[in-house]
PDB file of N, CA and C in Angstrom:
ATOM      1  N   UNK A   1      32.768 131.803 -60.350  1.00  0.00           N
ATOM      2  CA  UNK A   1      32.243 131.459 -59.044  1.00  0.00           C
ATOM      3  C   UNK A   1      32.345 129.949 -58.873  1.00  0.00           C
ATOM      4  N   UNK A   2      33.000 129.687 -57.524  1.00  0.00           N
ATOM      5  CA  UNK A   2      32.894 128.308 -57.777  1.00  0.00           C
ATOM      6  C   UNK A   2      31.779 127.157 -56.581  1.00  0.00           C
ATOM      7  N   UNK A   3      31.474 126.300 -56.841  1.00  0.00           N
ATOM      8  CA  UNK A   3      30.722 125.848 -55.618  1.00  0.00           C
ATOM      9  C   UNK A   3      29.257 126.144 -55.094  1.00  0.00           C
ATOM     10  N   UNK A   4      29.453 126.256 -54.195  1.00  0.00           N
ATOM     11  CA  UNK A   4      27.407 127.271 -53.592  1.00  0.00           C
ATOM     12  C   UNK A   4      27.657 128.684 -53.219  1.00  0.00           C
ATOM     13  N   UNK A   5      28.402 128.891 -53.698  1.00  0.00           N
ATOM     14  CA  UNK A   5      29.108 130.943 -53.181  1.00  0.00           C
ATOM     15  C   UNK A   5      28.100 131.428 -54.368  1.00  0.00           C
ATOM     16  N   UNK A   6      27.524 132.462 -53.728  1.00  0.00           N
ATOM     17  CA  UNK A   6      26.919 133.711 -54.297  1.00  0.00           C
ATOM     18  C   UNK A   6      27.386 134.816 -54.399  1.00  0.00           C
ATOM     19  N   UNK A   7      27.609 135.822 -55.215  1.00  0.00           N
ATOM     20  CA  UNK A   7      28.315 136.744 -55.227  1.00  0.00           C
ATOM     21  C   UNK A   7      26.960 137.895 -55.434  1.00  0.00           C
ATOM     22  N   UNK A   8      26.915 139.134 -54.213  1.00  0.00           N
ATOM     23  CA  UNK A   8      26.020 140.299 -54.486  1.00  0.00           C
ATOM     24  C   UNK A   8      26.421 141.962 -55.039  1.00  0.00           C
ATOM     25  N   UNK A   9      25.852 142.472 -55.174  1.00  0.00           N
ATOM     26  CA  UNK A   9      25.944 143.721 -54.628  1.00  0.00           C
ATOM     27  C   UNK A   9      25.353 144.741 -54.130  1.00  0.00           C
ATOM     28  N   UNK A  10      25.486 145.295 -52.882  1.00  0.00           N
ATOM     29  CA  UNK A  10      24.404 145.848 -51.563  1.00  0.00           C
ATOM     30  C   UNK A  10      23.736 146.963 -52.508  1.00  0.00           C
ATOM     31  N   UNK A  11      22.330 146.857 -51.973  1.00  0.00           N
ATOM     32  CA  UNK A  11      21.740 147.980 -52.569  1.00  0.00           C
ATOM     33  C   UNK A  11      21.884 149.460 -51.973  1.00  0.00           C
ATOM     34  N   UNK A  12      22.320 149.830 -52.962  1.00  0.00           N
ATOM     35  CA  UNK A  12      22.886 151.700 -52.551  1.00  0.00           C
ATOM     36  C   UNK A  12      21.960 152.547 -51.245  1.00  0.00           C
ATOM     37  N   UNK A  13      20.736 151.755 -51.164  1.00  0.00           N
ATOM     38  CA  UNK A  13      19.868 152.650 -49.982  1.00  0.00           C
ATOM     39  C   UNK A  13      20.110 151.956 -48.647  1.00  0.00           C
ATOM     40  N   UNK A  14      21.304 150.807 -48.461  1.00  0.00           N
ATOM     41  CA  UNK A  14      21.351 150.043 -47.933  1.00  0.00           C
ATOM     42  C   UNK A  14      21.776 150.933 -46.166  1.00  0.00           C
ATOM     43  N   UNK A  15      22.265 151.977 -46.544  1.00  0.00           N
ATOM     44  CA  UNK A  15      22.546 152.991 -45.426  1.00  0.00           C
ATOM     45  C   UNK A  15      21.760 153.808 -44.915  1.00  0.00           C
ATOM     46  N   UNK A  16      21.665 155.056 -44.956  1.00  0.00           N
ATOM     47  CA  UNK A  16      20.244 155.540 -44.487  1.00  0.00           C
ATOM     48  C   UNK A  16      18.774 155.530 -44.680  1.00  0.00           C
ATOM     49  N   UNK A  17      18.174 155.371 -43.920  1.00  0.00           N
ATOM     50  CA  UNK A  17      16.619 155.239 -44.236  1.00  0.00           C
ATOM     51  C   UNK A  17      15.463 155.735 -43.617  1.00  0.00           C
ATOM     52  N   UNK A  18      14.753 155.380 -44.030  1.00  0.00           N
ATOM     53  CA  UNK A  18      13.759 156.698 -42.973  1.00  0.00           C
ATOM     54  C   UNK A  18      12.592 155.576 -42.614  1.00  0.00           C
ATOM     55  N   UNK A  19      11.676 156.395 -41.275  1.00  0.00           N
ATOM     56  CA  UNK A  19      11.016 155.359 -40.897  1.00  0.00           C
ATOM     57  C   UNK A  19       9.642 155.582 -41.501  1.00  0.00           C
ATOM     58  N   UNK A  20       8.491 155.013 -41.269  1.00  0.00           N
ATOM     59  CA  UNK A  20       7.522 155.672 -41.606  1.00  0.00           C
ATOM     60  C   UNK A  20       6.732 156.893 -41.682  1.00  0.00           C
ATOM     61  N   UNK A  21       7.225 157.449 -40.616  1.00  0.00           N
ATOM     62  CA  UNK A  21       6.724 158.705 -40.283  1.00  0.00           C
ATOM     63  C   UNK A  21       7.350 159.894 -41.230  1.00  0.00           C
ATOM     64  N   UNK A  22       8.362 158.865 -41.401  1.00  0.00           N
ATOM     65  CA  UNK A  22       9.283 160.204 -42.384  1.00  0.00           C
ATOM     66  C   UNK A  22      11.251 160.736 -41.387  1.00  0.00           C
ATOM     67  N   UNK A  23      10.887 160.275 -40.685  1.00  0.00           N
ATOM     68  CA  UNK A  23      12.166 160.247 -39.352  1.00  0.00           C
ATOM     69  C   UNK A  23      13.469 159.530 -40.411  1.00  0.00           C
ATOM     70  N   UNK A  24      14.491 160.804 -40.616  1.00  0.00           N
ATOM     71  CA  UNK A  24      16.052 160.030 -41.015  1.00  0.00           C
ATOM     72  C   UNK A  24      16.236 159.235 -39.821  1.00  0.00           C
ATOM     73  N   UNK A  25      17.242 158.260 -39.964  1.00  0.00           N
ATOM     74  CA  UNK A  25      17.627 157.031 -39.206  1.00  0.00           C
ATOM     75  C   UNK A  25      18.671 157.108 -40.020  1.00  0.00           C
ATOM     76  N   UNK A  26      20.269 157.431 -39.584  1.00  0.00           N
ATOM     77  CA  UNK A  26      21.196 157.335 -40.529  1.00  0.00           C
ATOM     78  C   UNK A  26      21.792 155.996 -39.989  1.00  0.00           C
ATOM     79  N   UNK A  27      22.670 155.651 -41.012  1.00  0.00           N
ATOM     80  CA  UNK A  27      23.218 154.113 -41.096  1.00  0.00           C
ATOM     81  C   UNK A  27      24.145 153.927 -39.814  1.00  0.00           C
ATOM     82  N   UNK A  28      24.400 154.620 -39.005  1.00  0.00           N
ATOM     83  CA  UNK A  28      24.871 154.443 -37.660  1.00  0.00           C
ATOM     84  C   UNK A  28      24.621 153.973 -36.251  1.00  0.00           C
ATOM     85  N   UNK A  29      23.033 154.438 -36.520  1.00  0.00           N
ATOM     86  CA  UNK A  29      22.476 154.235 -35.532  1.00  0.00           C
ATOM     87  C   UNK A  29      22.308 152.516 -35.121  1.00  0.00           C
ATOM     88  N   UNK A  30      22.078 152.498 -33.523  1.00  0.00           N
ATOM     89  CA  UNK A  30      22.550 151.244 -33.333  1.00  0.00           C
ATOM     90  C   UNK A  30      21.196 150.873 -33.285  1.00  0.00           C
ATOM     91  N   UNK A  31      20.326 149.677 -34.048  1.00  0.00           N
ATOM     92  CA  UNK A  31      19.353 148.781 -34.161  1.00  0.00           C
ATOM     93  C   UNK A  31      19.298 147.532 -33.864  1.00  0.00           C
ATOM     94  N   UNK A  32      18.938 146.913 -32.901  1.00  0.00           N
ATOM     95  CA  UNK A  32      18.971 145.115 -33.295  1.00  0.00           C
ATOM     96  C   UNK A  32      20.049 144.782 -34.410  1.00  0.00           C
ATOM     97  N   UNK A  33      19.490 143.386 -34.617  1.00  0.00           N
ATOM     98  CA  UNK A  33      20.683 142.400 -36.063  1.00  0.00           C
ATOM     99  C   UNK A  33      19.403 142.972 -36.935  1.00  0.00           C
ATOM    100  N   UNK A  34      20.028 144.024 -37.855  1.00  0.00           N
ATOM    101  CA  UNK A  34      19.295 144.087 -39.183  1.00  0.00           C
ATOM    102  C   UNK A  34      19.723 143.616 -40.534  1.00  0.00           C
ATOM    103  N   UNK A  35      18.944 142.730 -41.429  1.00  0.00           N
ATOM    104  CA  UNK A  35      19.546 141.898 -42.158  1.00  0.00           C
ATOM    105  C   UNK A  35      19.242 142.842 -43.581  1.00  0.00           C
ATOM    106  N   UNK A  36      20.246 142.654 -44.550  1.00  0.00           N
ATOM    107  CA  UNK A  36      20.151 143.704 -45.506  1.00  0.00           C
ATOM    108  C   UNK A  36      19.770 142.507 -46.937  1.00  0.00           C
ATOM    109  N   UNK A  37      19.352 143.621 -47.728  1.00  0.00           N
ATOM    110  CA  UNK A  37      18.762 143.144 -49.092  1.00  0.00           C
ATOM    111  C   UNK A  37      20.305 143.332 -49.871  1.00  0.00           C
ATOM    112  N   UNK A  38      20.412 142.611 -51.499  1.00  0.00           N
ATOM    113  CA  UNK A  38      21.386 143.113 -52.561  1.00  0.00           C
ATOM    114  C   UNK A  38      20.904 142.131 -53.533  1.00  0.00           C
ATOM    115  N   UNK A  39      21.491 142.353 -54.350  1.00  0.00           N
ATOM    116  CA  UNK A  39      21.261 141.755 -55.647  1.00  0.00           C
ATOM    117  C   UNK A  39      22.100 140.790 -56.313  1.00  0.00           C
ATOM    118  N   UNK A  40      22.168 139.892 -56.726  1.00  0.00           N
ATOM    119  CA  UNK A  40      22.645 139.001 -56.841  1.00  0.00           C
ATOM    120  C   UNK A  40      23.299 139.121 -58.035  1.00  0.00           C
ATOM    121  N   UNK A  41      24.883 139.233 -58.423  1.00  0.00           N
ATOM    122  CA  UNK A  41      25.398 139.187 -59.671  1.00  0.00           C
ATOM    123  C   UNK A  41      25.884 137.878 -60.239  1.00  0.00           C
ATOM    124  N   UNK A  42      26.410 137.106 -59.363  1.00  0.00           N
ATOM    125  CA  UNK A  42      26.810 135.483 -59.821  1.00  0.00           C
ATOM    126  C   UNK A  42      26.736 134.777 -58.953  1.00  0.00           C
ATOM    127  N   UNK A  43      26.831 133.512 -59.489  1.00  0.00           N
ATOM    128  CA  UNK A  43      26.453 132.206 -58.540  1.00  0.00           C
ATOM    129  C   UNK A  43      27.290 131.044 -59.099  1.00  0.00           C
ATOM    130  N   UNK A  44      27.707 129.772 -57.804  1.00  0.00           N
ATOM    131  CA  UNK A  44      28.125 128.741 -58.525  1.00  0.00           C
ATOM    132  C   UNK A  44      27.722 127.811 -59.275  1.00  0.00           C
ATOM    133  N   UNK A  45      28.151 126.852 -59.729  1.00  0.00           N
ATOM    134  CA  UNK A  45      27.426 125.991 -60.043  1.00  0.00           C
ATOM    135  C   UNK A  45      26.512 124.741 -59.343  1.00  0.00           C
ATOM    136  N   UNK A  46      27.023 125.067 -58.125  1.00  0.00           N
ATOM    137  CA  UNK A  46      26.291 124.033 -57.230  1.00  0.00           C
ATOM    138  C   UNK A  46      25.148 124.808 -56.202  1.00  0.00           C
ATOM    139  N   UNK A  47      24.713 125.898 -56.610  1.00  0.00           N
ATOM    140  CA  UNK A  47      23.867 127.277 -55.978  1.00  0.00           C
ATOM    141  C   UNK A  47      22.810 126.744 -56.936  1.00  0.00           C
ATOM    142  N   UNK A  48      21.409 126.273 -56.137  1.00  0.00           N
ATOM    143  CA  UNK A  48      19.906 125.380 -56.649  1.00  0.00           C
ATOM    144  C   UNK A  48      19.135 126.474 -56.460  1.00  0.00           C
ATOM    145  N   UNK A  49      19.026 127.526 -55.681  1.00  0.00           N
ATOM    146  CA  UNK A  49      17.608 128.181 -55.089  1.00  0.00           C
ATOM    147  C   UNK A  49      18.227 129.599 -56.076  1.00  0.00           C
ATOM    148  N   UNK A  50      19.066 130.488 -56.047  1.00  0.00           N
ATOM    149  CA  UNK A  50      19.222 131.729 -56.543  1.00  0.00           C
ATOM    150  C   UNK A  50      19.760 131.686 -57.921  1.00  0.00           C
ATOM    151  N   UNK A  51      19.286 133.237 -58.732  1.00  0.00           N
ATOM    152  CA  UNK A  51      19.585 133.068 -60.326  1.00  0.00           C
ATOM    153  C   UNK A  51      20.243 134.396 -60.113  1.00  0.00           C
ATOM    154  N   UNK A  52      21.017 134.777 -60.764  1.00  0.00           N
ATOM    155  CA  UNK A  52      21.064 136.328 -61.384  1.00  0.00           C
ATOM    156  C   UNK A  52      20.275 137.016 -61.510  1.00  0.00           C
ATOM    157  N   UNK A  53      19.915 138.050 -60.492  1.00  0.00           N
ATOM    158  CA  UNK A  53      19.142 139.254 -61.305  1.00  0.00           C
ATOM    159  C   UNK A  53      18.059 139.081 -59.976  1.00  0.00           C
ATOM    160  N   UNK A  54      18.034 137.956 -59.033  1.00  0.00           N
ATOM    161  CA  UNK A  54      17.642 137.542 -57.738  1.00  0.00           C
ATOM    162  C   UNK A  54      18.044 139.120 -56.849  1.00  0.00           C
ATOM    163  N   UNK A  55      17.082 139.332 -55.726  1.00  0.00           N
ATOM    164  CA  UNK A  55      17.625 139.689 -54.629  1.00  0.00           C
ATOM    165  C   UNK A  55      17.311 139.188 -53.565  1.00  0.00           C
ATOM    166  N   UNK A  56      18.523 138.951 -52.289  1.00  0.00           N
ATOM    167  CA  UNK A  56      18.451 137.921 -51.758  1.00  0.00           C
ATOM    168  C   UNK A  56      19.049 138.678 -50.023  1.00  0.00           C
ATOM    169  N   UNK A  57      17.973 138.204 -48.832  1.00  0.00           N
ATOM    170  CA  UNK A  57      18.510 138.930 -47.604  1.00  0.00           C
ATOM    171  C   UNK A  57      19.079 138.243 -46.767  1.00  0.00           C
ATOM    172  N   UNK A  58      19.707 138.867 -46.507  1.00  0.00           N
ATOM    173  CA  UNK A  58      21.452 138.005 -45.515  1.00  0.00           C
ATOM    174  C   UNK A  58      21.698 139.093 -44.521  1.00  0.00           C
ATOM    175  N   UNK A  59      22.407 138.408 -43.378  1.00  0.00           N
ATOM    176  CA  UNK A  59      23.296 139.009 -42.328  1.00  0.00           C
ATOM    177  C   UNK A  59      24.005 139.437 -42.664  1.00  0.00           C
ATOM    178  N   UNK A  60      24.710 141.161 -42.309  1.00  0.00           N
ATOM    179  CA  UNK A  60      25.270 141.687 -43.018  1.00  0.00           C
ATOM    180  C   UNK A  60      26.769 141.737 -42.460  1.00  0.00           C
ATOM    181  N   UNK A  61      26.866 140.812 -41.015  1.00  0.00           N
ATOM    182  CA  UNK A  61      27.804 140.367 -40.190  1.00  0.00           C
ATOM    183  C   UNK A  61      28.451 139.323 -40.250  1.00  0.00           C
ATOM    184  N   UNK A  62      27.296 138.496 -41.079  1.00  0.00           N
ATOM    185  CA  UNK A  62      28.471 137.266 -41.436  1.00  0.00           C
ATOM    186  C   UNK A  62      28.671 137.106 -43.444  1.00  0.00           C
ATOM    187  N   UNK A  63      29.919 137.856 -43.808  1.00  0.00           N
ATOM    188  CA  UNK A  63      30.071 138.133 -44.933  1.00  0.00           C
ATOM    189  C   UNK A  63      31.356 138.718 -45.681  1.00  0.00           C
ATOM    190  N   UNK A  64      31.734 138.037 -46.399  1.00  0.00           N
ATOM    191  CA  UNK A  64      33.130 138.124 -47.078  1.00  0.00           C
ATOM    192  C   UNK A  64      32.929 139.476 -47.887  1.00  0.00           C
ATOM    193  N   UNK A  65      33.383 140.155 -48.075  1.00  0.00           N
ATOM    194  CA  UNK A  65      33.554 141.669 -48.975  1.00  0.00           C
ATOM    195  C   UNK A  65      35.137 141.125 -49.711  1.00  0.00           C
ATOM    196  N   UNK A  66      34.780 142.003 -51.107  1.00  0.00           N
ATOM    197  CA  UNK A  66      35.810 141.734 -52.007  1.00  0.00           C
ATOM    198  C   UNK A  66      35.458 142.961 -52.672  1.00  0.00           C
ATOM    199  N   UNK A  67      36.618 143.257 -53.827  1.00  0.00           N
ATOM    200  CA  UNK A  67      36.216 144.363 -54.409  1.00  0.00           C
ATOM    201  C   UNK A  67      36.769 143.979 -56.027  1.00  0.00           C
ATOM    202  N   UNK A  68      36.294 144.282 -56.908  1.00  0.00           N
ATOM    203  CA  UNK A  68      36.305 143.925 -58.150  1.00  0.00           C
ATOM    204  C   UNK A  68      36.120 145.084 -59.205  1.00  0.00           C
ATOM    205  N   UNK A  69      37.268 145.385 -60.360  1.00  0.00           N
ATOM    206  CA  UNK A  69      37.253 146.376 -61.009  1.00  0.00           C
ATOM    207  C   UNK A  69      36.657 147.848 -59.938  1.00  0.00           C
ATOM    208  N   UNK A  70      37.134 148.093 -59.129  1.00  0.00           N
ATOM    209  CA  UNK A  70      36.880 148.852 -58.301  1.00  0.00           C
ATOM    210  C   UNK A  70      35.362 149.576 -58.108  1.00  0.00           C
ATOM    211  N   UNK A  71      34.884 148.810 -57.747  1.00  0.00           N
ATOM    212  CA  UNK A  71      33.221 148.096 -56.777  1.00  0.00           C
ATOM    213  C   UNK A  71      33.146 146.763 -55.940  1.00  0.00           C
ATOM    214  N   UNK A  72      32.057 147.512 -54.733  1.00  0.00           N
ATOM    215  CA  UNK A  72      33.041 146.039 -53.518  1.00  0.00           C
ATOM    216  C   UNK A  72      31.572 145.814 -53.680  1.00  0.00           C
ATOM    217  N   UNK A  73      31.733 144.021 -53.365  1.00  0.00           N
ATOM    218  CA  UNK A  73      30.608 142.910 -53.585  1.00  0.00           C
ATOM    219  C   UNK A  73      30.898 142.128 -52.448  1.00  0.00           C
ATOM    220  N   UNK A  74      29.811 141.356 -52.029  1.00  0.00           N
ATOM    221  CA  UNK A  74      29.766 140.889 -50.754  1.00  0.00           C
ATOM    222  C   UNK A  74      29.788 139.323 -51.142  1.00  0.00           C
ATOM    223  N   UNK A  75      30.757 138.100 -50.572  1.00  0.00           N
ATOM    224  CA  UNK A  75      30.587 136.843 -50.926  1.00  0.00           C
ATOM    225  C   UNK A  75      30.104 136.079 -50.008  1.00  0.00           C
ATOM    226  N   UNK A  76      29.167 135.840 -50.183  1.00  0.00           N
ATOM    227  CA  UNK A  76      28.109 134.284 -49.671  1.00  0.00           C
ATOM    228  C   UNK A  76      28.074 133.133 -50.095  1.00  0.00           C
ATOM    229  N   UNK A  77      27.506 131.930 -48.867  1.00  0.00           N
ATOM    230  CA  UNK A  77      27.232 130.808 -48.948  1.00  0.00           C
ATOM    231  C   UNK A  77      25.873 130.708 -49.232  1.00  0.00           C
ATOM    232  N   UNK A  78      25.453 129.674 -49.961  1.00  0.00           N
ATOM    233  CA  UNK A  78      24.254 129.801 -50.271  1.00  0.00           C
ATOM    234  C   UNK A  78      22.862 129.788 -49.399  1.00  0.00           C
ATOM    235  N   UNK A  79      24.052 128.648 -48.102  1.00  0.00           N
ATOM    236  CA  UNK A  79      23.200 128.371 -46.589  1.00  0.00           C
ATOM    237  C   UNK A  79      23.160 129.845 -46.094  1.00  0.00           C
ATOM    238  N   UNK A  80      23.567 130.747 -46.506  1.00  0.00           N
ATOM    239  CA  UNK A  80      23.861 132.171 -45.370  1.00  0.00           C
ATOM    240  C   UNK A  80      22.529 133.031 -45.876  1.00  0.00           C
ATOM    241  N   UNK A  81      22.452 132.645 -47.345  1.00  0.00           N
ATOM    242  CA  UNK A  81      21.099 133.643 -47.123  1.00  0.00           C
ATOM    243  C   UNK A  81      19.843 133.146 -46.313  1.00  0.00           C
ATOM    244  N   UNK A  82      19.097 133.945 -46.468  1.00  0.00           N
ATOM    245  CA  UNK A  82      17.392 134.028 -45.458  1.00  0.00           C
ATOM    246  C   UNK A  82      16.332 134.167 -46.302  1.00  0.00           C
ATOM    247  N   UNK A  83      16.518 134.791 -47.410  1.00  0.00           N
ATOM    248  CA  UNK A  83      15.394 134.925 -48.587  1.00  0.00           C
ATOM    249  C   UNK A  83      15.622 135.341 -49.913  1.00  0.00           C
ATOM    250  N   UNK A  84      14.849 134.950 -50.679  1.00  0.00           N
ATOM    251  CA  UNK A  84      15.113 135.441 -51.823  1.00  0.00           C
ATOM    252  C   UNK A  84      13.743 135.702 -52.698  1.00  0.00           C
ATOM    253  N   UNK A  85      14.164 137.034 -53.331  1.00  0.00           N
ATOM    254  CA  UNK A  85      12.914 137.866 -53.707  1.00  0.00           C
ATOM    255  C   UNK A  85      13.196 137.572 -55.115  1.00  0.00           C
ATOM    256  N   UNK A  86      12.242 137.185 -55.957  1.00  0.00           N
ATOM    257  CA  UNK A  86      12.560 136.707 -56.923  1.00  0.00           C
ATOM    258  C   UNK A  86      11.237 137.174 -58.351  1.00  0.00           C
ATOM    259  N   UNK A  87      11.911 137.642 -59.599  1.00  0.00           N
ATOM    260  CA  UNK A  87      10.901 138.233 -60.322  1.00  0.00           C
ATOM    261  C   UNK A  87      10.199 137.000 -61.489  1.00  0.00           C
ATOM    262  N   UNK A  88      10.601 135.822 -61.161  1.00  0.00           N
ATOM    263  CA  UNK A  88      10.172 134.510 -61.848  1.00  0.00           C
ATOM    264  C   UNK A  88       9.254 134.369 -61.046  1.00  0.00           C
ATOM    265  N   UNK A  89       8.175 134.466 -60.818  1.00  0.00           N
ATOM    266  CA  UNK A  89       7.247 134.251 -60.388  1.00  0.00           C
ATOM    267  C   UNK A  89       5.797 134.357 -60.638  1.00  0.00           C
ATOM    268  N   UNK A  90       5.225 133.056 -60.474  1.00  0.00           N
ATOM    269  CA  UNK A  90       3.734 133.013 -60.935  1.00  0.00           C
ATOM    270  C   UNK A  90       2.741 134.192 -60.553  1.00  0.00           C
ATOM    271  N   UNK A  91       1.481 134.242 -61.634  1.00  0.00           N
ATOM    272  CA  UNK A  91       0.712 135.463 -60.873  1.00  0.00           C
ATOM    273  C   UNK A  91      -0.041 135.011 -59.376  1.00  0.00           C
ATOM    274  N   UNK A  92      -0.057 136.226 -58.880  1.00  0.00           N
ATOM    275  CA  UNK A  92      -1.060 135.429 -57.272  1.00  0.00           C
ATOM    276  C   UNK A  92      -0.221 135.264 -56.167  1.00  0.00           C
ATOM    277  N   UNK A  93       1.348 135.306 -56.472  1.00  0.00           N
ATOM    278  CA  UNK A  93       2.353 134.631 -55.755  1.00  0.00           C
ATOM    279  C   UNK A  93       3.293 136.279 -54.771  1.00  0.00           C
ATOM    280  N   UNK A  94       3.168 136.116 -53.619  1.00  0.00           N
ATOM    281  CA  UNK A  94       4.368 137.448 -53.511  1.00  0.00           C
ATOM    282  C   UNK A  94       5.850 137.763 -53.745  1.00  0.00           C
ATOM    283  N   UNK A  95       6.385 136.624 -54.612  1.00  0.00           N
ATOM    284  CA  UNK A  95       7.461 136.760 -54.841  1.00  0.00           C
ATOM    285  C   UNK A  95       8.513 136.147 -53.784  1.00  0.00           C
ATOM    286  N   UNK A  96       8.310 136.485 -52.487  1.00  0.00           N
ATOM    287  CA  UNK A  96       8.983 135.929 -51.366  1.00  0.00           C
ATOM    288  C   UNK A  96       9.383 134.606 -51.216  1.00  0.00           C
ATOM    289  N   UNK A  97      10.220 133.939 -50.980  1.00  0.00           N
ATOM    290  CA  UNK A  97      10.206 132.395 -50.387  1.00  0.00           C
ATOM    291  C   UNK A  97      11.161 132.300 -49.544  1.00  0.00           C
ATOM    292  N   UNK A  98      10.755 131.592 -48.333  1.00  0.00           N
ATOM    293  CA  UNK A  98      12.464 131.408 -47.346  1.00  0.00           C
ATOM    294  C   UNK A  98      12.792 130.129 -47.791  1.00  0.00           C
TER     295      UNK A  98
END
């Protein structure tokens, strides 16, 4: 990886989902800009805020797809994500930070 590029991969529930009530909502349906979660497999060296093993939520519209040993991963700037959920974290803390 080179630079502030993050490299993910989308989490598998990333398509259908259900609402509270229990209502399927399949991955088609048209919603607002919904921004998706994945997990973070590598990073550059110039990437300060995310680690490996991070999951991190981004626009799922603005995003490079690649595919590697045949599994596709999504490539980001580090400015492109929105959050990152992170399991280094103090007690007391929700994990969250934008």
């Amino acid at each position: 990886m080179l630079h502030d590029r993050v490299l993910v991969a989308l989490d598998r529930d990333s398509g259908e989902r259900r609402s509270s009530a229990g209502i399927v909502i399949p991955a088609t349906a048209a919603v607002g800009r919904r921004l998706a979660w994945a997990g973070v497999v590598a990073v550059g060296q110039h990437v300060r805020q995310v680690r490996v093993g991070d999951r991190v939520l981004f626009d799922p519209e603005d995003r490079g797809e690649v595919e590697l040993q045949g599994r596709d991963y999504v490539l980001l700037r580090e400015r492109d994500i929105h959050a990152v959920a992170a399991p280094r974290v103090e007690d007391g803390s929700t994990g969250l930070y934008l």
